[in-house]
C-alpha atoms as a PDB file:
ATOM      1  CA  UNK A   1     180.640 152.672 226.536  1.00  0.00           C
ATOM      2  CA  UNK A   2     183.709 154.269 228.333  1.00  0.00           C
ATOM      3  CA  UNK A   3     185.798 154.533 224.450  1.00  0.00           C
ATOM      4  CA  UNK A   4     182.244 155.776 223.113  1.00  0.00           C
ATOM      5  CA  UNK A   5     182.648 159.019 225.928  1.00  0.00           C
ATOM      6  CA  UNK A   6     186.149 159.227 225.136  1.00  0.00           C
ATOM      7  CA  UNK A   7     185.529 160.122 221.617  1.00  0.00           C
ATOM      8  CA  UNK A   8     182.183 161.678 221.795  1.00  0.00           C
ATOM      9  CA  UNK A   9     182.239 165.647 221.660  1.00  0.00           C
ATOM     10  CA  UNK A  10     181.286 167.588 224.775  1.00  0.00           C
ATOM     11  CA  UNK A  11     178.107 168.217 223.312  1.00  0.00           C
ATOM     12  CA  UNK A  12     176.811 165.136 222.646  1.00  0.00           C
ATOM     13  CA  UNK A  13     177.896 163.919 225.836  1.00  0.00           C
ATOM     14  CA  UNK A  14     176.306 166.998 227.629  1.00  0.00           C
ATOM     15  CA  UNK A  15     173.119 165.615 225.172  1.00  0.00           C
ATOM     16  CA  UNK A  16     173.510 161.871 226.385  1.00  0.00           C
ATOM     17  CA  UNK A  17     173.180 162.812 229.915  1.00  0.00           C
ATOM     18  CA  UNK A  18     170.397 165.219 229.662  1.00  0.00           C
ATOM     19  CA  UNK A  19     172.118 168.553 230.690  1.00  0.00           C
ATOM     20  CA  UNK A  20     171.571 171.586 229.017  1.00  0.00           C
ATOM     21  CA  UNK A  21     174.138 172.837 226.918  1.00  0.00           C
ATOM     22  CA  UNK A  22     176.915 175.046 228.558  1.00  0.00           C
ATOM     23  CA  UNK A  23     176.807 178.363 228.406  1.00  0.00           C
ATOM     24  CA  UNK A  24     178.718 181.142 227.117  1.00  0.00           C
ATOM     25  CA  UNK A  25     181.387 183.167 228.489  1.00  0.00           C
ATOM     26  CA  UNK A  26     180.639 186.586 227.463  1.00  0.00           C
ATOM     27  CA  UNK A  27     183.192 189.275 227.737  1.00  0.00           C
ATOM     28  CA  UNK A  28     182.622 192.752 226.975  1.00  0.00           C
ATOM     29  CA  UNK A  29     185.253 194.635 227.728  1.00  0.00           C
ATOM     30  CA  UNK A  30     188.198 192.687 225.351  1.00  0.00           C
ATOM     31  CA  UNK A  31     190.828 195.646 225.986  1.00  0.00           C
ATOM     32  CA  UNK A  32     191.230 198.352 227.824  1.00  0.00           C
ATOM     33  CA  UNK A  33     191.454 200.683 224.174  1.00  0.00           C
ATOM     34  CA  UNK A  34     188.955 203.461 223.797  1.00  0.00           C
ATOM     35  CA  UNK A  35     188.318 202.663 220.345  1.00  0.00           C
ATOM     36  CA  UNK A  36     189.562 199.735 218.849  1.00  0.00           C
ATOM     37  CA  UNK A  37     191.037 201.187 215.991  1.00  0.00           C
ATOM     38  CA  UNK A  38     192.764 203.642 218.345  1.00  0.00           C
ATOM     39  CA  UNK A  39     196.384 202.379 219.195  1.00  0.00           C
ATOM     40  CA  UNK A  40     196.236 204.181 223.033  1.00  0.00           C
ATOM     41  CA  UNK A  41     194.821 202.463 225.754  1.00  0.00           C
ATOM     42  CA  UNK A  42     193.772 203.444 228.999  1.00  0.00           C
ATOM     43  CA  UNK A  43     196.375 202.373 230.434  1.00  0.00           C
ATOM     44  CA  UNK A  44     198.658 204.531 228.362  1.00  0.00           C
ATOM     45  CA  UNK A  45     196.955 207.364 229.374  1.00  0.00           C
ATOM     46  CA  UNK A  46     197.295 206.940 233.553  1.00  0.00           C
ATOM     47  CA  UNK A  47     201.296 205.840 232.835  1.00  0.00           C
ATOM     48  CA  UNK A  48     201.830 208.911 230.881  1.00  0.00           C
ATOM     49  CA  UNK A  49     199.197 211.745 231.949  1.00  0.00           C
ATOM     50  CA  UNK A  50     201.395 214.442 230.127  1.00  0.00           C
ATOM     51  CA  UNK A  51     200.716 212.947 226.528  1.00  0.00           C
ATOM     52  CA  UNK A  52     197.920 214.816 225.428  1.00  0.00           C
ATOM     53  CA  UNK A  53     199.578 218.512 226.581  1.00  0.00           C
ATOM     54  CA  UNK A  54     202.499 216.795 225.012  1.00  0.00           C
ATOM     55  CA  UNK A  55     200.693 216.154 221.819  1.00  0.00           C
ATOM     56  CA  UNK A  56     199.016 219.400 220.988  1.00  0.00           C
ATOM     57  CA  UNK A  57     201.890 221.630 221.742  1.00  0.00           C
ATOM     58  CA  UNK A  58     203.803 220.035 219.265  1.00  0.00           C
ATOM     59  CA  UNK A  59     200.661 220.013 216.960  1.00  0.00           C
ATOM     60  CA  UNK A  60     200.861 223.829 217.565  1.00  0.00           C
ATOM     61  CA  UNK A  61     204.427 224.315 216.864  1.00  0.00           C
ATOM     62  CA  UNK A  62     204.667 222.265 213.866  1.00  0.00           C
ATOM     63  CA  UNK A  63     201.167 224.511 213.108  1.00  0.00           C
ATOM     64  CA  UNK A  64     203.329 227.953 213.495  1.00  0.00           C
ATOM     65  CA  UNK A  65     206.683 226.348 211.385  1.00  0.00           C
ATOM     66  CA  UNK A  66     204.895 225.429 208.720  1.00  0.00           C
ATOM     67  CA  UNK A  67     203.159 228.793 208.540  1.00  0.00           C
ATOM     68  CA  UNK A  68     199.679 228.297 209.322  1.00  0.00           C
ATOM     69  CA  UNK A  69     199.298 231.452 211.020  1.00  0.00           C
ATOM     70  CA  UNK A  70     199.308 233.172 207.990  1.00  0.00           C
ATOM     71  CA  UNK A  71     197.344 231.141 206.212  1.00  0.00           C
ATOM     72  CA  UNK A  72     194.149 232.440 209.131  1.00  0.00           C
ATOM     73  CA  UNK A  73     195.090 235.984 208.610  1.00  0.00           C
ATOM     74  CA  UNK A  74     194.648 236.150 204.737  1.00  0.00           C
END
């Protein structure tokens, strides 16, 4: 009986003794990402709060180089 256990799965064994079978961890929060195809976590965002000023101002001046205030005007 004892080499039967030792091979027997944890279900059947949860079977053979009459327990109900175990239940799920669920865990809905897998990473602290806002999206998960977004590479920036949460995280990110409270080590570096700067990022997103950071961001758009060179969004902006990249914007202005490449001439895309005429391109409104016309």
């Amino acid at each position: 009986m004892l080499l039967l256990l030792k091979i027997m799965g944890e279900a059947k064994r949860r079977k053979s003794l009459g327990l109900s079978p175990r239940e799920k961890k669920i865990n809905i929060e897998k990473s602290d990402r806002y999206f998960s195809w977004l590479p920036v976590t949460k995280s990110n965002i409270k080590k570096y709060p700067f990022m997103g000023v950071a961001t758009m101002i060179l969004g902006a001046i990249i914007f202005l180089v490449s001439g895309g205030a005429n391109s409104i005007n016309n």
